[in-house]
C-alpha atoms as a PDB file:
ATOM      1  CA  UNK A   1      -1.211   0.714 108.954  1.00  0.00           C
ATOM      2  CA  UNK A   2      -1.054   4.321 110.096  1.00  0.00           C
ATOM      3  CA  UNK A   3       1.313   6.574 108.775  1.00  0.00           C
ATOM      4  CA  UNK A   4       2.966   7.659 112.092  1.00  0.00           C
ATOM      5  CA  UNK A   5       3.886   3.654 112.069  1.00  0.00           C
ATOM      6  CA  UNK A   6       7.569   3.381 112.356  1.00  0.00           C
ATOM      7  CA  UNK A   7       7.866   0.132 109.869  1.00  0.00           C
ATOM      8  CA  UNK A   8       6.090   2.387 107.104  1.00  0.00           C
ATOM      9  CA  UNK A   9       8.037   5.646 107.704  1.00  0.00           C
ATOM     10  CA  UNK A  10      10.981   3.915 107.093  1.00  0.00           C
ATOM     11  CA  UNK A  11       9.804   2.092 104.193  1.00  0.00           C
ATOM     12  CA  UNK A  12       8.904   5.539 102.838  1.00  0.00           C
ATOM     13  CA  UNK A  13      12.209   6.836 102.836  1.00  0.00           C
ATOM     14  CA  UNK A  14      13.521   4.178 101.816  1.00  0.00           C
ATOM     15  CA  UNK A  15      10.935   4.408  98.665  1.00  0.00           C
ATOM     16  CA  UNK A  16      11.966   8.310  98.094  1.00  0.00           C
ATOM     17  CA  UNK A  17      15.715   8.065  98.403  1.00  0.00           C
ATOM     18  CA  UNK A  18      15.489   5.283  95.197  1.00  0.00           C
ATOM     19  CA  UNK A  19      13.223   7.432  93.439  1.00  0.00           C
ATOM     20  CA  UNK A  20      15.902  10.303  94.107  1.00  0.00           C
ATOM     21  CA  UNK A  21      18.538   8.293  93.057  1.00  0.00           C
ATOM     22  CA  UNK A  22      16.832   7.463  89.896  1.00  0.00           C
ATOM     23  CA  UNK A  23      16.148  10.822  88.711  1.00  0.00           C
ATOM     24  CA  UNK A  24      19.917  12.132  89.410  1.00  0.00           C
ATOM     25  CA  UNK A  25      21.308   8.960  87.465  1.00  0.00           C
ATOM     26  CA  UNK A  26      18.974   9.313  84.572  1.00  0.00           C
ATOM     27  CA  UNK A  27      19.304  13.350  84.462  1.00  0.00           C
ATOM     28  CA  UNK A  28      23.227  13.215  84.756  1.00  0.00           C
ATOM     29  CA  UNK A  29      24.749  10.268  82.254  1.00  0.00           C
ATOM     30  CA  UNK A  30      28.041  11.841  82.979  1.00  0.00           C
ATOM     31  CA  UNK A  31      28.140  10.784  86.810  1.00  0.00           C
ATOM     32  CA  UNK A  32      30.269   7.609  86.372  1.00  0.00           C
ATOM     33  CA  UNK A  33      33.352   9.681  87.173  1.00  0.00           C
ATOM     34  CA  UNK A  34      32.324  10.156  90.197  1.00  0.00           C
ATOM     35  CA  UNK A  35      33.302   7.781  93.501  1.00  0.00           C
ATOM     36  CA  UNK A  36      32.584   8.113  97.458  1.00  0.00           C
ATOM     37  CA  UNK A  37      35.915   7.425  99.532  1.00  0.00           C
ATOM     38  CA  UNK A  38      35.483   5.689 102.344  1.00  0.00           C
ATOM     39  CA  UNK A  39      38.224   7.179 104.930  1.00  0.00           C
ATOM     40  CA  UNK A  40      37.973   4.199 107.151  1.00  0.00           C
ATOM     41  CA  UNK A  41      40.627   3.461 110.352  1.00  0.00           C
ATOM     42  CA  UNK A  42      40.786  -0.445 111.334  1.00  0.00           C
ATOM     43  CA  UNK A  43      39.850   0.179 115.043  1.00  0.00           C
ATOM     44  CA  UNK A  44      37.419   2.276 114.638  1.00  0.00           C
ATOM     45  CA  UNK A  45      33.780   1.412 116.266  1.00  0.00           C
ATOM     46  CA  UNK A  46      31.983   3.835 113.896  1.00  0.00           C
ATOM     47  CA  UNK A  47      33.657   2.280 110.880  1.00  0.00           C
ATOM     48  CA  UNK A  48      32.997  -1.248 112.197  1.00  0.00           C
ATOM     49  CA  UNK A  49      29.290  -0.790 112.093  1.00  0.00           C
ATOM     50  CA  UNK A  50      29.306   1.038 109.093  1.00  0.00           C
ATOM     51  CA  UNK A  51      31.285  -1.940 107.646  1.00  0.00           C
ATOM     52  CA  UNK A  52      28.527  -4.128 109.085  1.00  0.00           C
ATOM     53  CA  UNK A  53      25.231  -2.372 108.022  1.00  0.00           C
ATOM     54  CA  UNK A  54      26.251  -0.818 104.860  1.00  0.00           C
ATOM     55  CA  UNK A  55      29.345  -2.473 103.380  1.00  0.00           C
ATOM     56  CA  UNK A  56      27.947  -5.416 102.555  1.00  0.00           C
ATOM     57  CA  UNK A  57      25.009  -3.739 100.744  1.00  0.00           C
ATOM     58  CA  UNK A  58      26.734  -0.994  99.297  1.00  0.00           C
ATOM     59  CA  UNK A  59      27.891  -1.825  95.644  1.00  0.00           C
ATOM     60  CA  UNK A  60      23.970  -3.296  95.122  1.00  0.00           C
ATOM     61  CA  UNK A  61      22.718   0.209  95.713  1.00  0.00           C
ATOM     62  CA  UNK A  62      21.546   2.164  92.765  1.00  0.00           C
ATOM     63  CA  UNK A  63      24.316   5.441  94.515  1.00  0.00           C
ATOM     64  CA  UNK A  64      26.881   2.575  93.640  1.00  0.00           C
ATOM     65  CA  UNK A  65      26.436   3.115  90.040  1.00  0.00           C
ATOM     66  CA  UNK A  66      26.822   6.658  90.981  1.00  0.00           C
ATOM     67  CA  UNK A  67      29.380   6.834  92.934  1.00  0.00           C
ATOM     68  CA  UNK A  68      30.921   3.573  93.399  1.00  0.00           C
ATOM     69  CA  UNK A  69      32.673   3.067  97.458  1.00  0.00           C
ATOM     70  CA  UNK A  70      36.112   3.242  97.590  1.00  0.00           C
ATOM     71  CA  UNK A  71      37.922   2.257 101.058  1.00  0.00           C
ATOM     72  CA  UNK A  72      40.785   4.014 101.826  1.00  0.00           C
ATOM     73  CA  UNK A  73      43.127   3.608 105.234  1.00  0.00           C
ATOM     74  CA  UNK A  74      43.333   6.424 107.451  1.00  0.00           C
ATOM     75  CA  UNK A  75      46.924   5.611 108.013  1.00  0.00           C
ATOM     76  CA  UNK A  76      47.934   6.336 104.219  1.00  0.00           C
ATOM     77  CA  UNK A  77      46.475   9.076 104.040  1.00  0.00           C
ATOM     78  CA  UNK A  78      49.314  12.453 104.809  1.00  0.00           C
ATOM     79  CA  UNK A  79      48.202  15.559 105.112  1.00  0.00           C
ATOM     80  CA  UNK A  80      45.217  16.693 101.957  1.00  0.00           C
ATOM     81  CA  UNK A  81      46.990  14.032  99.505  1.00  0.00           C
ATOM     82  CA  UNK A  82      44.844  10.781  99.410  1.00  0.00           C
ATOM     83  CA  UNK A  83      46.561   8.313  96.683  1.00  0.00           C
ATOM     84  CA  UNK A  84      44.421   6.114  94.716  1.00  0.00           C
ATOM     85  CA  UNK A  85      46.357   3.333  92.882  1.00  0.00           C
ATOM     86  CA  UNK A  86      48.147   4.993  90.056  1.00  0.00           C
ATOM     87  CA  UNK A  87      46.768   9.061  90.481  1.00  0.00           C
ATOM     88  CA  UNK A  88      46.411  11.110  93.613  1.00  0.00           C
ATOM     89  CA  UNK A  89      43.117  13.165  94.953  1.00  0.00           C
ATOM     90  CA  UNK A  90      43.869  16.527  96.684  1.00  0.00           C
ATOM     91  CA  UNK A  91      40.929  17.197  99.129  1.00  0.00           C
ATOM     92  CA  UNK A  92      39.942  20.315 100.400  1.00  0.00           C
ATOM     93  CA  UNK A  93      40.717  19.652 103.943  1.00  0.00           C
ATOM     94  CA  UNK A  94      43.222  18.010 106.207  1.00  0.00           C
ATOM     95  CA  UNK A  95      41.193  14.191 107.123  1.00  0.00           C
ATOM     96  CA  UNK A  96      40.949  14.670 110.860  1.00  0.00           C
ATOM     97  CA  UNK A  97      38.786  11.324 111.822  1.00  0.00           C
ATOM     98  CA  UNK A  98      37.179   8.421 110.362  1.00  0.00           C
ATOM     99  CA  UNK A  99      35.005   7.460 109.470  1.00  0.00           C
ATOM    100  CA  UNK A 100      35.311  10.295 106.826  1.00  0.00           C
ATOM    101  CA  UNK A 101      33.101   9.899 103.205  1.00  0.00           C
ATOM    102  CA  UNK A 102      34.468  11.823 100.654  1.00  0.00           C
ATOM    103  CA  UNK A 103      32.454  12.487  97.202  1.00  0.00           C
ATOM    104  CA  UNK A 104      34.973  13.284  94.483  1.00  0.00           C
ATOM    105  CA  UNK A 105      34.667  13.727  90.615  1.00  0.00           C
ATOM    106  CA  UNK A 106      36.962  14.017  87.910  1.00  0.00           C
ATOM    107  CA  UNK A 107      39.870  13.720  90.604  1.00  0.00           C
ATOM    108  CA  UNK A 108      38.466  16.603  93.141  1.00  0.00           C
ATOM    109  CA  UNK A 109      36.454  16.586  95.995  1.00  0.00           C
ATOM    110  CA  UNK A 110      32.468  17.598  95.889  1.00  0.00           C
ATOM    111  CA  UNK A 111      32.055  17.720  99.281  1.00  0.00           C
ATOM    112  CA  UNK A 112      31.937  14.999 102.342  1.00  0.00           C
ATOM    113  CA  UNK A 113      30.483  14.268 105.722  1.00  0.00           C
ATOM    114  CA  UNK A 114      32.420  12.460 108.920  1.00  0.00           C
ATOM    115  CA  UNK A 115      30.999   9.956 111.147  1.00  0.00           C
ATOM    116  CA  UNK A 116      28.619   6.984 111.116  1.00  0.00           C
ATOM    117  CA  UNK A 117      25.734   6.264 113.967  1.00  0.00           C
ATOM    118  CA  UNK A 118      23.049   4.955 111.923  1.00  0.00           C
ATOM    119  CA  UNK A 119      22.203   3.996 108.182  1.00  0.00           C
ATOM    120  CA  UNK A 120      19.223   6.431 107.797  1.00  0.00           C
ATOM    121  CA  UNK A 121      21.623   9.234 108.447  1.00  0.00           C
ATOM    122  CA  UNK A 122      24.314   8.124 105.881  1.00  0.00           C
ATOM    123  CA  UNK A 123      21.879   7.429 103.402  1.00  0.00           C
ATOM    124  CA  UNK A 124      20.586  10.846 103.585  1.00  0.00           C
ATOM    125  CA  UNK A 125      24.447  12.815 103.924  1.00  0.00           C
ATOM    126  CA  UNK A 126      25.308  10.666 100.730  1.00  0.00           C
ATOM    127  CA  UNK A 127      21.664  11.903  99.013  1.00  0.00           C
ATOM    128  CA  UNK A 128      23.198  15.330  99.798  1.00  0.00           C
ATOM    129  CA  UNK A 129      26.682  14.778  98.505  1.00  0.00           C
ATOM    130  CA  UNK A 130      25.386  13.212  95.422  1.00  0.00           C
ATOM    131  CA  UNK A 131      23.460  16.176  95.095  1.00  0.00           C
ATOM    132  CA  UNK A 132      26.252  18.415  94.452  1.00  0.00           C
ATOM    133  CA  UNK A 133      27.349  16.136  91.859  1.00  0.00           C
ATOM    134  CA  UNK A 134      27.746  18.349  88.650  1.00  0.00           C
ATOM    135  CA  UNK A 135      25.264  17.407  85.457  1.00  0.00           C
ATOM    136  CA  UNK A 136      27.007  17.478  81.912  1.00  0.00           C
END
């Protein structure tokens, strides 16, 4: 199969970002703080395929462990206060749209990325966001 061959590209990434996971979990023990908010609106196209090609799969992913997903309404969300059962998250930014994924640790925000078109993409914003994830 050649390497220009769209089946094995894929299957490449998809081979590198699981390597890449597995090096940040085993270099950073300390990660399990961390969690990805899903900033999700109900009529939302964009979050309606995310829900459909990643939603399902998400919690068996190896960034899971990492950074287990967290849905959150757009619609209880006021102004940079997002509440999260019994403690509150101040982000960094007003939430202007959803879908909106926000990386937080030890109750602040690492950084985020807003929108959803296809899964390669979000699987390579959330490689970035996990990142930034401080090692202790």
């Amino acid at each position: 199969m050649p390497i220009s061959s769209p089946k094995l590209r894929h299957s490449l990434v998809v081979i590198a970002r699981h390597v890449a996971v597995l090096m940040l979990s085993l270099a950073s023990p300390a990660l399990s703080a961390a969690e990805l908010l899903y900033i999700f609106e109900p009529h939302c196209a964009p979050c309606r395929a995310f829900d459909h090609d990643i939603g399902g799969i998400y919690s068996k992913t190896e960034e899971a462990h990492i950074a287990p997903l967290r849905r959150v309404n757009i619609n209880t969300i006021h102004g940079k206060h997002v509440v999260l059962g019994n403690r509150q998250v101040d982000v960094n930014t007003d939430i202007i749209g959803a879908p909106t994924f926000i990386l937080i640790s030890d109750g602040r925000e690492i950084d985020r990325f807003s929108g959803y078109s296809q899964d390669e993409l979000f699987w390579m914003s959330l490689q970035r966001l996990l990142n930034r994830l401080p090692s202790s």
